[in-house]
Protein backbone atom coordinates (compact mmCIF):
# COMPACT_ATOMS: atom_id res chain seq x y z
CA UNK A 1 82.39 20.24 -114.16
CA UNK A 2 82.58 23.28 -111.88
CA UNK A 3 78.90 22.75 -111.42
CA UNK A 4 79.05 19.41 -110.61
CA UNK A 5 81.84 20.09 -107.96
CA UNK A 6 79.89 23.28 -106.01
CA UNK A 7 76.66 21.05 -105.92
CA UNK A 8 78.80 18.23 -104.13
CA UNK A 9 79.93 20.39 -101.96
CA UNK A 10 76.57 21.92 -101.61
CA UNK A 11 75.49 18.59 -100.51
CA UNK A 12 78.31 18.16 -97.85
CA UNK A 13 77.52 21.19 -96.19
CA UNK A 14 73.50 19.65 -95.64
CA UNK A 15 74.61 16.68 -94.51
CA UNK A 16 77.01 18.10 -92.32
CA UNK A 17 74.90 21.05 -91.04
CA UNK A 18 72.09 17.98 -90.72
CA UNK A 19 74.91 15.80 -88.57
CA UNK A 20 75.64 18.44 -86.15
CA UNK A 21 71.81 19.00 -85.57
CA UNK A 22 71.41 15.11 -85.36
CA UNK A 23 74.24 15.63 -82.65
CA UNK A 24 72.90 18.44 -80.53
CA UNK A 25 69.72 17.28 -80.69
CA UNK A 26 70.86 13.66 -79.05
CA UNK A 27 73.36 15.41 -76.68
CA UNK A 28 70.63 17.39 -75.16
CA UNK A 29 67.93 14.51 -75.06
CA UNK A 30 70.99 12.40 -73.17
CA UNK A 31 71.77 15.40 -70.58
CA UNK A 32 68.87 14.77 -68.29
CA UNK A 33 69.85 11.04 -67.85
CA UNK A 34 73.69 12.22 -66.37
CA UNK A 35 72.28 15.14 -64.14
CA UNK A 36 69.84 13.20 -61.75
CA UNK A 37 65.93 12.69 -60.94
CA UNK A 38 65.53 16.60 -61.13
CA UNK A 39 67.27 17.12 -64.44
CA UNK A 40 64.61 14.23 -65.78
CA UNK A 41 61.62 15.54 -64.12
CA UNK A 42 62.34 19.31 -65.14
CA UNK A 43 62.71 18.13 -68.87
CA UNK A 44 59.66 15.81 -68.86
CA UNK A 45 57.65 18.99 -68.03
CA UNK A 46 59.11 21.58 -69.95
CA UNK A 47 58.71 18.99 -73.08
CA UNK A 48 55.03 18.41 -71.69
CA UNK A 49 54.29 22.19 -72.26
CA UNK A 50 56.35 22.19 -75.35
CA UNK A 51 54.40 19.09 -76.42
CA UNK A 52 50.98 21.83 -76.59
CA UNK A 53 52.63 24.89 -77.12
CA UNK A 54 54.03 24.15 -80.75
CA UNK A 55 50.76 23.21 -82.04
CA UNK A 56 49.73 26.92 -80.36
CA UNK A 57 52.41 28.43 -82.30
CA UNK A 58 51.71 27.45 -85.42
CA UNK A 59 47.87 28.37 -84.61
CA UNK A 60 48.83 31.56 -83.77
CA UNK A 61 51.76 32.32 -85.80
CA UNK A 62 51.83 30.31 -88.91
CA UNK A 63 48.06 30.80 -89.53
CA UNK A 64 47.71 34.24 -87.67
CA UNK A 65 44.35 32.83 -85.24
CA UNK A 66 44.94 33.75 -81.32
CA UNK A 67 43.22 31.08 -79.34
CA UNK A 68 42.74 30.72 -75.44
CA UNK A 69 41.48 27.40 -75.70
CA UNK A 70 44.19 25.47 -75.12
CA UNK A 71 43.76 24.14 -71.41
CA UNK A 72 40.30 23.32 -72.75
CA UNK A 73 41.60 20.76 -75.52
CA UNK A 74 44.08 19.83 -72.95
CA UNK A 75 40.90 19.09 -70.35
CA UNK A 76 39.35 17.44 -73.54
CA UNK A 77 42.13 14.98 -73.72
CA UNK A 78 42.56 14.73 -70.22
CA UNK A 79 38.79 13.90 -69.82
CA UNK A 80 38.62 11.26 -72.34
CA UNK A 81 41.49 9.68 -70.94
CA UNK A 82 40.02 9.55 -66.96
CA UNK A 83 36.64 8.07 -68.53
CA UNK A 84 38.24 5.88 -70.47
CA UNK A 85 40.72 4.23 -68.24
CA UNK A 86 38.42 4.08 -65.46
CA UNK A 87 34.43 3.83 -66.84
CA UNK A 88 35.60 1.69 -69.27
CA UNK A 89 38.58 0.10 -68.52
CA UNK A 90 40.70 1.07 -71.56
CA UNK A 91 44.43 2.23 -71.71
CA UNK A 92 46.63 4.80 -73.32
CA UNK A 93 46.38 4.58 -76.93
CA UNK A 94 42.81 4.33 -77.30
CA UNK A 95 41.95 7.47 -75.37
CA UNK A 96 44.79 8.94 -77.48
CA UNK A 97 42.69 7.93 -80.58
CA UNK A 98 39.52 9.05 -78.51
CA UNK A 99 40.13 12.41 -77.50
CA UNK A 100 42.33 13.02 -81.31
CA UNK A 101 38.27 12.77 -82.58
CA UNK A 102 36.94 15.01 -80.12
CA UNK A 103 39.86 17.59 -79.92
CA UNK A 104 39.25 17.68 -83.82
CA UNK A 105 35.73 18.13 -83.88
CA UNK A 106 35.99 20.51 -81.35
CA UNK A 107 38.37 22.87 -83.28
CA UNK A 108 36.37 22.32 -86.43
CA UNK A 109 33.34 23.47 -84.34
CA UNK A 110 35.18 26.66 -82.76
CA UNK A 111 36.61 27.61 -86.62
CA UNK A 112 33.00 27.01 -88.24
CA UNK A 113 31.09 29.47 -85.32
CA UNK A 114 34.11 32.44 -85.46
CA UNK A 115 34.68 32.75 -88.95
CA UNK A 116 33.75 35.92 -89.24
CA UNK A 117 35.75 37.19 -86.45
CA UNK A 118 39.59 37.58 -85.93
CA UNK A 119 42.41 39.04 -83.48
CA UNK A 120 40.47 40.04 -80.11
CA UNK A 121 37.29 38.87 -81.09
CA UNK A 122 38.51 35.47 -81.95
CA UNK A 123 40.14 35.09 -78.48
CA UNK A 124 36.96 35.95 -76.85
CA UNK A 125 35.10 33.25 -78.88
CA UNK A 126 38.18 30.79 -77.80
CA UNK A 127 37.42 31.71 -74.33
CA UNK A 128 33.59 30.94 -74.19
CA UNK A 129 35.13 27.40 -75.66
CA UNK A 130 37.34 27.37 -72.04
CA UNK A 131 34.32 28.48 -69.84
CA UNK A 132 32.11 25.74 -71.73
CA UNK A 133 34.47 23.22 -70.94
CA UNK A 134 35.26 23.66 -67.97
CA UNK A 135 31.45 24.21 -66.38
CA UNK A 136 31.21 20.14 -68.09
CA UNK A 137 34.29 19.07 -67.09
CA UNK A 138 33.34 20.47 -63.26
CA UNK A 139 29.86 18.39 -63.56
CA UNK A 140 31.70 15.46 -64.84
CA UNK A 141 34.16 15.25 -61.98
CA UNK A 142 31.33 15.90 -59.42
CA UNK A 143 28.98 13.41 -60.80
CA UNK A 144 31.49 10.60 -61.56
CA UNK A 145 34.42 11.25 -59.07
CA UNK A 146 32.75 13.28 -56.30
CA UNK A 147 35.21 16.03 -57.28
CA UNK A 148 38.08 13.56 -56.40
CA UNK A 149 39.19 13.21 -59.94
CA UNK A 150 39.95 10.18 -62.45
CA UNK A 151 42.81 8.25 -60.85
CA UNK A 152 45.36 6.98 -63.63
CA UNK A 153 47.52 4.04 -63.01
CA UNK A 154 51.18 4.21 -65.70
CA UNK A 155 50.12 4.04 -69.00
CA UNK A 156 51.34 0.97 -70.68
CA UNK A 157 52.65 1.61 -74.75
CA UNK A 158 53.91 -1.46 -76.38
CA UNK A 159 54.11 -3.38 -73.42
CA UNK A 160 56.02 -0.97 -71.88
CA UNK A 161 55.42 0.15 -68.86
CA UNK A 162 56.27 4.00 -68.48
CA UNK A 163 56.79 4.05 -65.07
CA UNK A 164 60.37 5.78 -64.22
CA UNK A 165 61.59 9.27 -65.25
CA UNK A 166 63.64 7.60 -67.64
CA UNK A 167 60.97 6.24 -69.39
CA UNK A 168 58.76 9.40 -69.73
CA UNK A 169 61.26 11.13 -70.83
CA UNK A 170 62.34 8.91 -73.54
CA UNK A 171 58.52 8.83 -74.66
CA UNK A 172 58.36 13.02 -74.11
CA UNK A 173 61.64 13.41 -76.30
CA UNK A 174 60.83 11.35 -78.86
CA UNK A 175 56.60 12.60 -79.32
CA UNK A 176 58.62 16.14 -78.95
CA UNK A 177 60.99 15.35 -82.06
CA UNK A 178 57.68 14.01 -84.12
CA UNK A 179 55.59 16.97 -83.38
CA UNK A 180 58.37 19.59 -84.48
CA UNK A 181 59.23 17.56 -87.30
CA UNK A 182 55.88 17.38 -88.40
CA UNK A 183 55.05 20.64 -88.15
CA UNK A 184 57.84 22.06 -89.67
CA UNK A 185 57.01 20.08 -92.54
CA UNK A 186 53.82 21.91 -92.41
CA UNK A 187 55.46 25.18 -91.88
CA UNK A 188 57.08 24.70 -95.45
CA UNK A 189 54.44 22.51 -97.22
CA UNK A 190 52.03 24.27 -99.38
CA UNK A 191 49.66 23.80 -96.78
CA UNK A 192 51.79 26.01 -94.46
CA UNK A 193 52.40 28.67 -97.15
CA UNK A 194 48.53 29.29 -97.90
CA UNK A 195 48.39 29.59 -94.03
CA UNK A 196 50.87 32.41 -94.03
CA UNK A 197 49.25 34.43 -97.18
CA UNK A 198 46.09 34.23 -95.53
CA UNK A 199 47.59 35.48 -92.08
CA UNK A 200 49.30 38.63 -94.06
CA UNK A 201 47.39 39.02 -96.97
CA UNK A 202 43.69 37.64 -96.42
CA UNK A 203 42.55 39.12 -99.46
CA UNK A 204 45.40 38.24 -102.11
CA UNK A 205 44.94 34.62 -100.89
CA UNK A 206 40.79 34.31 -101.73
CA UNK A 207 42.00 36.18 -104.97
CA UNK A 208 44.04 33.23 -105.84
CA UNK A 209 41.17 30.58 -104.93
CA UNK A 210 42.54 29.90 -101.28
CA UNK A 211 39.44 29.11 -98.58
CA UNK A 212 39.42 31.07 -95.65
CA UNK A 213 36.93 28.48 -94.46
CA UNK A 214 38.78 25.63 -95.35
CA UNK A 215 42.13 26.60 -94.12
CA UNK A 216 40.82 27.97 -90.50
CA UNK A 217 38.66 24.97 -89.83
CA UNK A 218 41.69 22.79 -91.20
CA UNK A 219 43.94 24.72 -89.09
CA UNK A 220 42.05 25.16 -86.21
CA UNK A 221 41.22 21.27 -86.06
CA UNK A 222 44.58 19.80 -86.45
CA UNK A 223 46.17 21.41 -83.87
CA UNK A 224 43.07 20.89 -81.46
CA UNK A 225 43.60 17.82 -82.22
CA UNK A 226 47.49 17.38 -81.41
CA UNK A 227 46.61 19.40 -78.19
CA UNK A 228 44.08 17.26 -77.05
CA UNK A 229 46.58 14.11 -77.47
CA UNK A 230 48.62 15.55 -75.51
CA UNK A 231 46.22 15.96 -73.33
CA UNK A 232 45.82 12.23 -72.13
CA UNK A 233 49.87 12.30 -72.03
CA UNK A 234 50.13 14.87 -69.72
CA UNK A 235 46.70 13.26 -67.60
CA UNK A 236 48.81 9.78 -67.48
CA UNK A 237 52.47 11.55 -66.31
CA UNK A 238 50.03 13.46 -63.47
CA UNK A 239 48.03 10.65 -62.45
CA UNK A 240 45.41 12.27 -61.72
CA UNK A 241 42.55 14.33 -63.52
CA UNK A 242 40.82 16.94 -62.23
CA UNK A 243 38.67 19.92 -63.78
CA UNK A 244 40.96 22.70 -61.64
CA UNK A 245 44.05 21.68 -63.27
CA UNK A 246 42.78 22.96 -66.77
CA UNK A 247 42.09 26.47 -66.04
CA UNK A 248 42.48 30.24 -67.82
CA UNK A 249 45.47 30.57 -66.10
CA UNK A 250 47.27 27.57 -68.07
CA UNK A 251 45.26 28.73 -71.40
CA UNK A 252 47.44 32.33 -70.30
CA UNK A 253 50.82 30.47 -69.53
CA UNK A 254 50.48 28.73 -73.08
CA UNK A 255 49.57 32.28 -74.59
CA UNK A 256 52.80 33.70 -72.86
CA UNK A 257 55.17 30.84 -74.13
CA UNK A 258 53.45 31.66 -77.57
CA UNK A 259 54.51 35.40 -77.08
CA UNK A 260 58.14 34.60 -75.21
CA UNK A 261 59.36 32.16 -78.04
CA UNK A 262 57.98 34.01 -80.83
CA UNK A 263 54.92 32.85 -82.40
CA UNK A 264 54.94 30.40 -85.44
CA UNK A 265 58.78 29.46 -83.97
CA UNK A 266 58.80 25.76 -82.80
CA UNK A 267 61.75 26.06 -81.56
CA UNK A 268 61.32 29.23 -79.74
CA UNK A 269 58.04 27.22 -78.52
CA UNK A 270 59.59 24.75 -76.89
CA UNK A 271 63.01 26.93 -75.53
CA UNK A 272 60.09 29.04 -73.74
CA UNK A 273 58.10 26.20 -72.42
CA UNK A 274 61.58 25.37 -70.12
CA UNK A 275 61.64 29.16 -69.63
CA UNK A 276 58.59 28.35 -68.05
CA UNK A 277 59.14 25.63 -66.10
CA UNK A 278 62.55 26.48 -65.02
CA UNK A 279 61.06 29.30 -63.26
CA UNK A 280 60.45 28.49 -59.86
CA UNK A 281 63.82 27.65 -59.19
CA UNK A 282 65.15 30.67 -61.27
CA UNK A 283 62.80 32.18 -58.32
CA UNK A 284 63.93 30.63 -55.68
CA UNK A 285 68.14 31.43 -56.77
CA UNK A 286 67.45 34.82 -56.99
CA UNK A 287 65.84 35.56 -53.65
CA UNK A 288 68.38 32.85 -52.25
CA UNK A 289 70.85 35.63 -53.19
CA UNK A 290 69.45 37.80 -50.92
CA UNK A 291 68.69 35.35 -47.89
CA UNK A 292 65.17 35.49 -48.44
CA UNK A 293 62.76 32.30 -47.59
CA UNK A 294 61.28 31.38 -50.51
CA UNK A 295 58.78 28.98 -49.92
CA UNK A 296 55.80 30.59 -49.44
CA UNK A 297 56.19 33.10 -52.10
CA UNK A 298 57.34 31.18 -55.09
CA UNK A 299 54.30 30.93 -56.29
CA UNK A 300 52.74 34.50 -56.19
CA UNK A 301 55.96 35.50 -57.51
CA UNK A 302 55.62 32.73 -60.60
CA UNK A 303 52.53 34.68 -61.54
CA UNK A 304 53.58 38.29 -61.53
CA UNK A 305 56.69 36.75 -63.32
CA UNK A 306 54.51 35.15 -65.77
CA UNK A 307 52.39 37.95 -66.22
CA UNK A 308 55.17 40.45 -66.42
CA UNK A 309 56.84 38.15 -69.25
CA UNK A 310 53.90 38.08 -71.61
CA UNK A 311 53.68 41.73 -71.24
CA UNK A 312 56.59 42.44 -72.17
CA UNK A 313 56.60 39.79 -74.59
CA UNK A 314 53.71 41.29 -76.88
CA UNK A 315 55.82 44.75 -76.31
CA UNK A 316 58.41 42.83 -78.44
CA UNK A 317 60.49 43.33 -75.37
CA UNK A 318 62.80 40.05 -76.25
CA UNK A 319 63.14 40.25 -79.89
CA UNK A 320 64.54 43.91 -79.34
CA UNK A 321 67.14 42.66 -76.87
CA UNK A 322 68.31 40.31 -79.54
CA UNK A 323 68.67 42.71 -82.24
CA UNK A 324 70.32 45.19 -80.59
CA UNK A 325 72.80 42.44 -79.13
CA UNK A 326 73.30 40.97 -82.89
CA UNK A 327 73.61 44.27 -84.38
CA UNK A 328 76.37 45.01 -81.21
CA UNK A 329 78.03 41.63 -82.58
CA UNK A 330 78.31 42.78 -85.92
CA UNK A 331 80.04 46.22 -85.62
CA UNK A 332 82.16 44.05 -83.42
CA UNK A 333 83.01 41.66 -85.61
């Protein structure tokens, strides 16, 4: 009987644990509507870079594989949706289809040629990936554009036009809901655990009949994949595609919202990613404070600020912070 009673009131405390979460999670997808077009266009690209950065994560976290070839998978996508939509006169959710193929077989290809490599050496071979792509994506734009990029018109999903803040970021929320979800599914699936023993113990795992190969190219694929779709998402809210737009310095953005929020953490993905983007105008307040004119040095300052935070990022820098503030909390309490 007493059983009975603590597992009811085991289940209780999931559902209500799950209806807060439910209710957060709305609350803060309904915020950017009340505070105005800069509220909406501040969350529709901090969820744009969280969109790519939680497939990073669990790259680089969950399965223990640094990669710098994320603004190439992102130019992949991108690509496939310019060509697409303008060569051949097709629309969102075939180039979504499109570049899922490519972005897949690309990621299969970079796992297959660096399997013998990992940590440092693994980023390199990630890079060559980003040079590679880019020096095609350059000749594409020249020879098809004349270097003035793929113009996109708004996508059209459903027969929906997304053409208003309100309407990207009701698509961004939602894709950002069924990415995390699906992933953190991952995370705790089988799947996800075999990533993790071959991340910390590489050698226990092929004792117990685990593939490396399998698992990196499986890895490595599926989230080239999801980056790559997100990819033509990100080339339809821009409007425009260009090869300069995909370049080391967003592969080293991604890398630092990896480092900042923790890496295999979704959430801590995506709380970075509006780290990220909320800093220009973090930026722009602080010199404010001291009467300084901001506009012409937000964005050298972005970088050093950018650089400085994965720095001290890898140092553990953050996580530090937090401990010694929890463990402050604690004697406290």
């Amino acid at each position: 009987m007493s059983a009975d009673l603590s597992s009811r009131q085991g289940d209780k405390s999931v559902r209500l644990r799950l209806l807060g979460v439910l209710a957060i999670s709305v609350a803060i997808a309904a915020a950017p509507f009340a505070l105005g077009n800069l509220a909406l266009h501040l969350a529709v690209s901090g969820g744009l870079l969280a969109l790519a950065a939680m497939p990073l994560t669990v790259l680089v976290g969950s399965a223990g594989l640094p990669s710098l070839g994320t603004a190439a998978f992102l130019c992949i996508g991108a690509f496939s949706a310019g060509i697409m939509a303008n060569n051949l006169g097709l629309g969102l959710l075939p180039a979504v289809i499109a570049s899922a193929v490519l972005g897949l077989l690309s990621g299969a290809l970079v796992a297959a040629t660096t399997l013998r490599v990992s940590g440092l050496y693994l980023a390199v071979g990630t890079l060559a990936l980003q040079r590679a792509v880019g020096v095609i994506a350059t000749d594409l734009d020249l020879k098809l554009t004349y270097a003035a990029g793929f113009m996109l018109d708004d996508p059209n999903l459903f027969g929906i036009r997304i053409n208003s803040l309100e309407r990207w970021w009701t698509l961004v929320a939602v894709l950002m809901f069924l990415v995390y979800a699906a992933f953190r599914n991952l995370q705790q699936s089988h799947v996800g655990r075999e990533w993790a023993l071959l991340r910390t113990h590489p050698a226990a795992a092929a004792a117990m009949g685990i593939s490396i190969t399998k698992s990196r190219i499986q890895v490595f694929a599926l989230t080239s994949a999801i980056i790559a779709m997100v990819g033509v998402i990100n080339a339809y809210h821009l409007g425009n595609v260009q090869a300069g737009t995909y370049t080391l310095e967003l592969a080293i953005v991604y890398l630092t919202i990896c480092a900042l929020g923790k890496p295999g953490n979704l959430l801590g993905a995506i709380t970075a990613s509006y780290i990220i983007v909320l800093l220009p105008q973090i930026i722009q307040f602080l010199l404010g404070l001291f009467s300084v004119d901001a506009t012409s040095r937000v964005a050298g300052l972005e970088s050093i600020a950018i650089g400085s935070i994965l720095i001290l990022a890898l140092l553990r820098v953050p996580q530090r912070v937090l401990e010694k503030l929890r463990l402050k909390s604690s004697r406290r309490g």
